[in-house]
Protein backbone atom coordinates (compact mmCIF):
# COMPACT_ATOMS: atom_id res chain seq x y z
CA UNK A 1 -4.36 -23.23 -36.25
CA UNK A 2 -5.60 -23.56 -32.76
CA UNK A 3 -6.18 -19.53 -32.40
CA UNK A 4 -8.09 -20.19 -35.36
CA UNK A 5 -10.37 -22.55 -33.21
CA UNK A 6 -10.36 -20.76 -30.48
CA UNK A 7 -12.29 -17.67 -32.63
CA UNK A 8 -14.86 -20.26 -34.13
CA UNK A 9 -15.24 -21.94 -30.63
CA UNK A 10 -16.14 -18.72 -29.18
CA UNK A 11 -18.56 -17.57 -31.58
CA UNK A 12 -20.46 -20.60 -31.60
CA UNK A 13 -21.79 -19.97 -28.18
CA UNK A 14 -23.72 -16.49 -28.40
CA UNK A 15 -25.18 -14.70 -24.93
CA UNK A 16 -28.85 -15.12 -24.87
CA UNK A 17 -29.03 -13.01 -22.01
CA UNK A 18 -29.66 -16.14 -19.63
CA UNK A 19 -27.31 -17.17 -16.27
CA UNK A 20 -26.66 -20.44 -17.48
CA UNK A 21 -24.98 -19.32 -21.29
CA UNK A 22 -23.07 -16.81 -19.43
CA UNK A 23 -21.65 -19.51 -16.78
CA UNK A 24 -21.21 -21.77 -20.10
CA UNK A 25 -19.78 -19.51 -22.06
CA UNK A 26 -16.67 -18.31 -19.80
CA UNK A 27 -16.31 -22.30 -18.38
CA UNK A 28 -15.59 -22.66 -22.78
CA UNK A 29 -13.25 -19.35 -22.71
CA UNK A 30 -11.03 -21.07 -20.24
CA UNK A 31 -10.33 -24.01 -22.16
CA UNK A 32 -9.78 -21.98 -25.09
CA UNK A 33 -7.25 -20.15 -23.17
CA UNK A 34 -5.37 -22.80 -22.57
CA UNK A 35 -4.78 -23.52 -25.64
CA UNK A 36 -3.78 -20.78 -27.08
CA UNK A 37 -1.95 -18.75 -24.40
CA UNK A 38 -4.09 -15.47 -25.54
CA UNK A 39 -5.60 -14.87 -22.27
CA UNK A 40 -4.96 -10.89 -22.42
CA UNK A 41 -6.51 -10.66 -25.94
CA UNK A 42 -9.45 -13.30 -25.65
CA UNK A 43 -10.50 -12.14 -22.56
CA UNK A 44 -11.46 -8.34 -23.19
CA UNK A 45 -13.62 -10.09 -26.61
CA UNK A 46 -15.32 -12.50 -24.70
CA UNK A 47 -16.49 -10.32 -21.43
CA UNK A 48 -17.18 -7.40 -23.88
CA UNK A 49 -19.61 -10.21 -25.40
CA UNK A 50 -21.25 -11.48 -21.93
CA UNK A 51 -21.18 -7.64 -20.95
CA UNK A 52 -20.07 -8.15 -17.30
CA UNK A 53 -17.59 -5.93 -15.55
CA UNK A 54 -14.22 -7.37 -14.65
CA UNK A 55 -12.26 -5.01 -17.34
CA UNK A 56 -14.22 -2.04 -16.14
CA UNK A 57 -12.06 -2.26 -12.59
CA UNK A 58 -9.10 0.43 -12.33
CA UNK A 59 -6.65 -2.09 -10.27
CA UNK A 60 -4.62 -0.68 -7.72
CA UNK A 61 -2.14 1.48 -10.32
CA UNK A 62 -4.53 3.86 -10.29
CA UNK A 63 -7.66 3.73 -7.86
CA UNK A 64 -5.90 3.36 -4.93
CA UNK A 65 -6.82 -0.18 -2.48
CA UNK A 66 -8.54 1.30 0.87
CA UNK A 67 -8.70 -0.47 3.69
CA UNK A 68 -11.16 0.57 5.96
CA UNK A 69 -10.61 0.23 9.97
CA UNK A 70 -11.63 1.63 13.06
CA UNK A 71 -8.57 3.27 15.15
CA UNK A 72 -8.38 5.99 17.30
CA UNK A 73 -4.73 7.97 17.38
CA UNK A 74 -3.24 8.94 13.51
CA UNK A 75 -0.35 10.02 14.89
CA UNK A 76 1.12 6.83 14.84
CA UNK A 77 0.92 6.68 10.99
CA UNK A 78 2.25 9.89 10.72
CA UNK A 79 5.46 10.06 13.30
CA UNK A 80 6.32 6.15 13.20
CA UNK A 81 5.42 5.08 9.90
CA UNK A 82 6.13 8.69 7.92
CA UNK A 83 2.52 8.62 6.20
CA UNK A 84 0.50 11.84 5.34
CA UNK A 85 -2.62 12.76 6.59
CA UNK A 86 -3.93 13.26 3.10
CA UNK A 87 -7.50 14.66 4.13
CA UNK A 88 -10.60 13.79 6.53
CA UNK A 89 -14.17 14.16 6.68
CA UNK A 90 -16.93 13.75 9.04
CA UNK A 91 -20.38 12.71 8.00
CA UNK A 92 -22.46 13.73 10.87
CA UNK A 93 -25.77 12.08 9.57
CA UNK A 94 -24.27 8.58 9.37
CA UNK A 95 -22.33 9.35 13.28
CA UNK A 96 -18.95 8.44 11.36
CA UNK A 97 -15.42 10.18 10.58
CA UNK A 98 -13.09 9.30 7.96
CA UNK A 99 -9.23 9.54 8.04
CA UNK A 100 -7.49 9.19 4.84
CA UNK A 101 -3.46 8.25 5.03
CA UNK A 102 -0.63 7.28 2.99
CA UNK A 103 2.47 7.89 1.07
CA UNK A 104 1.31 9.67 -1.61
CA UNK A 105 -2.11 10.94 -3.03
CA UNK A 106 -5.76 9.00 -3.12
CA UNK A 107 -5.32 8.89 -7.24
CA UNK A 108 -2.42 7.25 -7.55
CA UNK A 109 -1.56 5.36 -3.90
CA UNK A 110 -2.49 3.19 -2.21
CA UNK A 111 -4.15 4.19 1.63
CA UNK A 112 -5.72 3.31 4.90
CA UNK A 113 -8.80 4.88 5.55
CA UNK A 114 -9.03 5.33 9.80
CA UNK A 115 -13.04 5.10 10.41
CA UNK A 116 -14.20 6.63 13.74
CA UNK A 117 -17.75 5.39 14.65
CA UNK A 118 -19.08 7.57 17.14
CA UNK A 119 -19.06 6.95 20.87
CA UNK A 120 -16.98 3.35 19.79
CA UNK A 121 -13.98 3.57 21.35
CA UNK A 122 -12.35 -0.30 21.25
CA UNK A 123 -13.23 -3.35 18.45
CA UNK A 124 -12.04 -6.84 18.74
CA UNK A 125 -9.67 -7.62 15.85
CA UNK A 126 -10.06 -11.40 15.57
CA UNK A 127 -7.77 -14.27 14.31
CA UNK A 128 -8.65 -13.53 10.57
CA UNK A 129 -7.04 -10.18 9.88
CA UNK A 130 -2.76 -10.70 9.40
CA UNK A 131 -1.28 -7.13 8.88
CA UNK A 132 -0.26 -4.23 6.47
CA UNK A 133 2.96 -4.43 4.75
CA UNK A 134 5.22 -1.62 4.80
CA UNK A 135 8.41 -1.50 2.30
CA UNK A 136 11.49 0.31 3.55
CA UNK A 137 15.36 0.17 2.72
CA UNK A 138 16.74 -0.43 6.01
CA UNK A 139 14.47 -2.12 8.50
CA UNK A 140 16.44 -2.20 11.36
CA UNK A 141 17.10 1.72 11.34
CA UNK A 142 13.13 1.79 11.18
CA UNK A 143 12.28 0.23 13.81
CA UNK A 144 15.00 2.27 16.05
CA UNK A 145 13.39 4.80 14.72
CA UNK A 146 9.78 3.59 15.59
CA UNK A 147 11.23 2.50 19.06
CA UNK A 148 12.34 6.02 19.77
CA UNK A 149 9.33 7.36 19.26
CA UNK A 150 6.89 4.80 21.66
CA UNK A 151 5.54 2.26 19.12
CA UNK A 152 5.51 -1.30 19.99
CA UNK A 153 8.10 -3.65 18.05
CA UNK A 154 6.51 -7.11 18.79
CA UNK A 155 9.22 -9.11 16.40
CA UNK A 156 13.18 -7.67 16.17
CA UNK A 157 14.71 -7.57 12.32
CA UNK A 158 15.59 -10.70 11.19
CA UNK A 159 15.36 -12.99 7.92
CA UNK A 160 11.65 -14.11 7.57
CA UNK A 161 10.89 -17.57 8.48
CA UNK A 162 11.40 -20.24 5.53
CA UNK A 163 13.07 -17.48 3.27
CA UNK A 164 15.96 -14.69 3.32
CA UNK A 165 13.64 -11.42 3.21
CA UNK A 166 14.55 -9.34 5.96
CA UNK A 167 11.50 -8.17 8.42
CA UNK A 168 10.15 -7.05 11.82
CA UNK A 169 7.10 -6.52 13.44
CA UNK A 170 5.07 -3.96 14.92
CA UNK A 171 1.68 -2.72 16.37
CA UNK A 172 0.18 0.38 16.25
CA UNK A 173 -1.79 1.60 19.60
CA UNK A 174 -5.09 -0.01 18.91
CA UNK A 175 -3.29 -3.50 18.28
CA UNK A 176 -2.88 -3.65 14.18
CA UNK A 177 0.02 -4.89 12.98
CA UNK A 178 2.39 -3.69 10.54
CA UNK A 179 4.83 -6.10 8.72
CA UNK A 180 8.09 -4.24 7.45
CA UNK A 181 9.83 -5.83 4.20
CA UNK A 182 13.40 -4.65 3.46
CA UNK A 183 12.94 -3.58 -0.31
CA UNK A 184 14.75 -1.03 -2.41
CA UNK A 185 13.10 2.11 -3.60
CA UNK A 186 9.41 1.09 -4.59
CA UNK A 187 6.41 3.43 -6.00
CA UNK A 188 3.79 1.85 -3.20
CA UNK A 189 5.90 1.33 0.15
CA UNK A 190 2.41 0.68 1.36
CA UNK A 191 2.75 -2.60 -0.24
CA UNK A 192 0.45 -5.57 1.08
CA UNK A 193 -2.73 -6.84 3.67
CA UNK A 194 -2.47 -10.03 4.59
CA UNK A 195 -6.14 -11.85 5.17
CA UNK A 196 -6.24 -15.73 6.31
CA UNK A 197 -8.56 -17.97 4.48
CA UNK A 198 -10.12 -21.25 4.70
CA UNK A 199 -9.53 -22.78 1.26
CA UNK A 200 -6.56 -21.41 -0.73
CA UNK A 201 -7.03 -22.55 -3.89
CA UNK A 202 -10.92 -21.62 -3.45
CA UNK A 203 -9.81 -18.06 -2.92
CA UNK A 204 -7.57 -17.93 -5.18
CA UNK A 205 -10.13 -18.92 -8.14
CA UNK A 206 -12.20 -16.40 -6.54
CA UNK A 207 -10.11 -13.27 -6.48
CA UNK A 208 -8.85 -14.31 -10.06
CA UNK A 209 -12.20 -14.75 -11.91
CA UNK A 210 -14.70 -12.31 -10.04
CA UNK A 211 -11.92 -9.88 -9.33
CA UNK A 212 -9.52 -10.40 -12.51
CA UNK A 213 -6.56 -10.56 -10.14
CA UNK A 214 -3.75 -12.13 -11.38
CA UNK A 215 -1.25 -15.16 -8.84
CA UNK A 216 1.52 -13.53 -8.81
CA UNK A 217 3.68 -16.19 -6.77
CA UNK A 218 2.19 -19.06 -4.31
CA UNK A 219 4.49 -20.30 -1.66
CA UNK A 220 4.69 -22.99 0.93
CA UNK A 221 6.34 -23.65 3.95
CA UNK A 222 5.67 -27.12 5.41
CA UNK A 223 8.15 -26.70 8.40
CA UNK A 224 6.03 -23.83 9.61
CA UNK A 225 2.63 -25.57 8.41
CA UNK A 226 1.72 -22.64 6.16
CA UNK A 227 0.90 -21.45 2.11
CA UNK A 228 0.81 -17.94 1.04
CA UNK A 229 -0.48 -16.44 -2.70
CA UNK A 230 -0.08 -13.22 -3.71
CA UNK A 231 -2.87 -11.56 -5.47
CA UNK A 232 -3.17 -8.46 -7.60
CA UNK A 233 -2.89 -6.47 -10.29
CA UNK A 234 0.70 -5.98 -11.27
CA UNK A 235 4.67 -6.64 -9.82
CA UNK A 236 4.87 -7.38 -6.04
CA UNK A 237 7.68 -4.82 -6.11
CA UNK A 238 5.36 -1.99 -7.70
CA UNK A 239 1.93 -2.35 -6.65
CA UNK A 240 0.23 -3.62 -3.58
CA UNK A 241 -0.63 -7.08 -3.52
CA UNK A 242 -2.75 -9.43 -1.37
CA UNK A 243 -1.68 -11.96 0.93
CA UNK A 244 -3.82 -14.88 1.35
CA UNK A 245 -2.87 -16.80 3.82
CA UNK A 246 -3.53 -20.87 4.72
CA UNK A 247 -2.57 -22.08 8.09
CA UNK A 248 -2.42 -26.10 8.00
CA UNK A 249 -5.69 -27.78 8.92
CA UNK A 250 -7.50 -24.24 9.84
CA UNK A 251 -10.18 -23.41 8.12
CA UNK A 252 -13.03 -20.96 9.84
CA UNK A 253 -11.16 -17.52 11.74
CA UNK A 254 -13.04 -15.04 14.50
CA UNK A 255 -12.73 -12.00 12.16
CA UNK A 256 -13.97 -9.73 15.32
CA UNK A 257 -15.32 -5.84 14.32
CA UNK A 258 -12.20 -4.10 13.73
CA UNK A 259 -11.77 -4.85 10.13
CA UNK A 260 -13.55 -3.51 7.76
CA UNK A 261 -13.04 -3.79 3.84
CA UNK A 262 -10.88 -3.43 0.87
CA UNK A 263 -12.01 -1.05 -1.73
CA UNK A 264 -11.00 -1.64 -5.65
CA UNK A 265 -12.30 1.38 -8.17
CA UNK A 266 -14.55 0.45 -11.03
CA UNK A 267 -15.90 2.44 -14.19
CA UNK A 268 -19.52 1.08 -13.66
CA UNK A 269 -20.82 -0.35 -10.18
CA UNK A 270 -23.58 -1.92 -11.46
CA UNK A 271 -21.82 -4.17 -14.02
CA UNK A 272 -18.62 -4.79 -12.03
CA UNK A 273 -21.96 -6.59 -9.04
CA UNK A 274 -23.19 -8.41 -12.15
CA UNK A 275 -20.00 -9.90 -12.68
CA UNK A 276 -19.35 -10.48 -8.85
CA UNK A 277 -22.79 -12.76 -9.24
CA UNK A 278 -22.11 -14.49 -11.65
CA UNK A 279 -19.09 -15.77 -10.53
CA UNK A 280 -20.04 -16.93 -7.15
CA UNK A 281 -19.78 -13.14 -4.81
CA UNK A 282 -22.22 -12.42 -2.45
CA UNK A 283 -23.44 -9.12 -3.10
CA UNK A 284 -24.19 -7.36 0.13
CA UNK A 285 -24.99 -3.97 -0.77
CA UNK A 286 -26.70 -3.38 -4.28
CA UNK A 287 -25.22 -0.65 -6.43
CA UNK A 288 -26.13 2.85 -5.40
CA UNK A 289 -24.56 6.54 -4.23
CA UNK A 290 -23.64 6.47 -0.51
CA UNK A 291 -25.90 8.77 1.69
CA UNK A 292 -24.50 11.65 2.32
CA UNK A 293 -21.90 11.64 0.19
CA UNK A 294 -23.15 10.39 -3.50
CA UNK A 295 -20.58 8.43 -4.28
CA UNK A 296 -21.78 5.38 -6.06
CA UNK A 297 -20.33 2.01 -4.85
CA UNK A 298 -21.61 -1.34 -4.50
CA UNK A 299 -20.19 -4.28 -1.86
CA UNK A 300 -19.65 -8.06 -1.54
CA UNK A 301 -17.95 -11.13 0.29
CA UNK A 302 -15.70 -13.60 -0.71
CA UNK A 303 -15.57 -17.25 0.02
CA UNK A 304 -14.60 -16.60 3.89
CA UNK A 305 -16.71 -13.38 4.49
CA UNK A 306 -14.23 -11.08 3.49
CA UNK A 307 -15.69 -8.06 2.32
CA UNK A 308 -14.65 -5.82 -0.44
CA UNK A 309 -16.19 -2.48 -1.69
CA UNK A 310 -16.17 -1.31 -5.28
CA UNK A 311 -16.34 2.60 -5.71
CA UNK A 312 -16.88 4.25 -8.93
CA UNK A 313 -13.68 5.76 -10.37
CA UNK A 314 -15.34 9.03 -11.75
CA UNK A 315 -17.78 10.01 -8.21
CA UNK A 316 -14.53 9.58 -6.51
CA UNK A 317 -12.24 11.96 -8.03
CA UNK A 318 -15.06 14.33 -7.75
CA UNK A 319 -14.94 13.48 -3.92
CA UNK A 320 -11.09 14.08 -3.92
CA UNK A 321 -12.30 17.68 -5.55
C-alpha cells in the first residue's frame, strides 16, 4: 500500500521546467523514500523525470577519483609507495605538466595526478587538506621498507587512536601525507583523501544529494574531540572513499595552494552542473572542452570551498588513447 502512494505522490507533481518544482519535487521524493525503503528504484524514475544528472556519474568503480596536486619528485610514489607511473603529458600552451600515478590503470583505478606549474617550485598546503590513504597487509614491514629507502615516517605503526586499525604515518618530499591502513588484499590500495570540513552533517547532505554519494559509516571520538564520515560510492574495503573530517569547535581551515581537486567521471557535463545547481554547488567553471586538450569537464565547490572536477567519461578514454 504505501509503494502504491508513493507512485501517485510522485506523479502528482509534474516538472514544469521551473527551479522551484524541481527543488519541490525531490524535497517530496525524500519523504516518499522514507516510506517505502525504495530509494535505488524511485530515485533513477524521479531524476529521469526532473532530467538532472546525478545517475549520469561513473563513481569511482570505474572513472577513476583524481586528485590533482602540485609536487615536484615522482620517485617517491614509485620506490616508497610501489605506484606506476602510468603516463604524463605536458601542455605547453597552458605552462603546465601532468603526472599520472597509481596501482593500476586510469579506467579502472583510482590515481594522483602530480601537476607541475611552470617556474612554481613550493605551495603552502594549509590546515584543510588531511592525507591519502594507502592499504597494505603488513604496515610495519612498509614503512621499514619506506625508511630504507629515505622517506619520512612522521607516526611509527600502531593501533589508530579510538579504534584497533593498525596505521602509520608518512610524508612524501614536498610535505603530503600518506596514511597507511593494515587491510587484506583490496582492488584500490589507493583507498581514501581525507578533507576537514566546517559542518559535518552540512557536507554530508551535500556530497549525498549533489554528488549521489552514499554514508558509508560516521564515527566519533569524543576523547580525541573528533567525527569522521565516509563518503562514496561502494564498500570501504573495495573502492576509495572520502574522509570528511570535523575537529570539535573548528569550523573555517587555511586550505593554502597545494591542493587542488577531486575529479568524479560523468556521461554528460552539462547535466551532471545542472544538478550541482540545483542542489546548492557553486559552479566555478561552466561546462566546456579544456584548451588544449578537448576534454569536456565542468567544476564546482562544496560547502567549505572544496573543489571537485567532473570529466566526461567518453573524451577521457579517448585521452587515455
Amino acid at each position: 500500500m504505501q509503494r502504491r502512494q508513493a507512485r501517485v505522490l510522485l506523479m502528482k507533481v509534474p516538472w514544469n521546467g521551473s527551479r522551484k518544482t524541481k527543488e519541490e519535487c525531490f524535497m517530496l521524493f525524500i519523504v516518499l523514500e522514507i516510506w517505502t525503503g525504495r530509494l535505488s528504484v524511485y530515485m533513477f524514475c524521479f531524476f529521469h523525470l526532473i532530467k538532472p544528472a546525478l545517475f549520469l556519474f561513473s563513481f569511482f568503480s570505474f572513472f577513476p577519483l583524481i586528485v590533482v596536486f602540485p609536487a615536484g619528485d615522482g620517485r617517491f610514489y614509485t620506490e616508497c609507495l610501489g605506484m606506476k607511473l602510468l603516463r604524463k603529458r605536458d601542455i605547453p600552451e597552458e605552462k603546465y605538466t601532468n603526472a599520472f600515478l597509481g596501482y593500476g590503470p586510469e579506467d579502472s583505478h583510482f590515481v594522483i595526478e602530480l601537476t607541475y606549474n611552470y617556474g612554481v617550485d613550493k605551495y603552502d598546503i594549509g590546515t584543510g587538506f588531511g592525507h591519502f590513504g594507502i592499504a597494505v597487509d603488513d604496515v610495519a614491514k612498509t614503512v621499514e621498507l619506506i625508511k630504507a629507502k629515505g622517506g619520512k615516517v612522521t607516526r611509527e605503526p600502531g593501533p589508530v587512536k579510538g579504534g584497533n586499525t593498525v596505521i602509520a604515518f608518512i610524508e612524501d618530499p614536498d610535505g603530503y601525507k600518506f596514511e597507511l591502513l593494515e587491510r587484506g588484499p583490496t582492488p584500490e590500495p589507493l583507498c581514501q583523501v581525507m578533507l576537514r570540513v566546517g559542518d559535518l552533517d552540512r557536507s554530508i547532505n551535500f556530497y549525498e544529494q549533489a554528488f549521489g554519494m552514499e554514508l558509508l559509516r560516521k564515527r566519533d571520538n569524543p576523547e580525541y574531540k573528533y567525527t569522521i564520515a565516509m563518503m562514496g560510492y561502494g564498500p570501504e574495503d573495495k573502492n576509495v572513499v572520502l574522509e570528511l573530517t570535523y575537529n570539535y569547535g573548528v569550523t573555517d581551515y587555511d586550505k593554502g595552494n597545494a591542493y587542488a581537486q577531486i575529479a568524479i567521471g560523468t556521461d554528460d557535463v552539462y547535466k551532471t552542473a545542472e544538478a550541482i545547481k540545483l542542489f546548492g554547488g557553486k559552479v566555478t567553471r561552466e561546462p566546456g572542452p579544456l584548451p588544449g586538450i578537448n576534454t569536456k569537464i565542468t567544476a564546482c565547490l562544496d560547502p567549505d570551498g572544496w573543489k571537485t572536477v567532473f570529466v566526461d567519461n567518453v573524451d577521457f578514454l579517448k585521452e587515455l588513447e
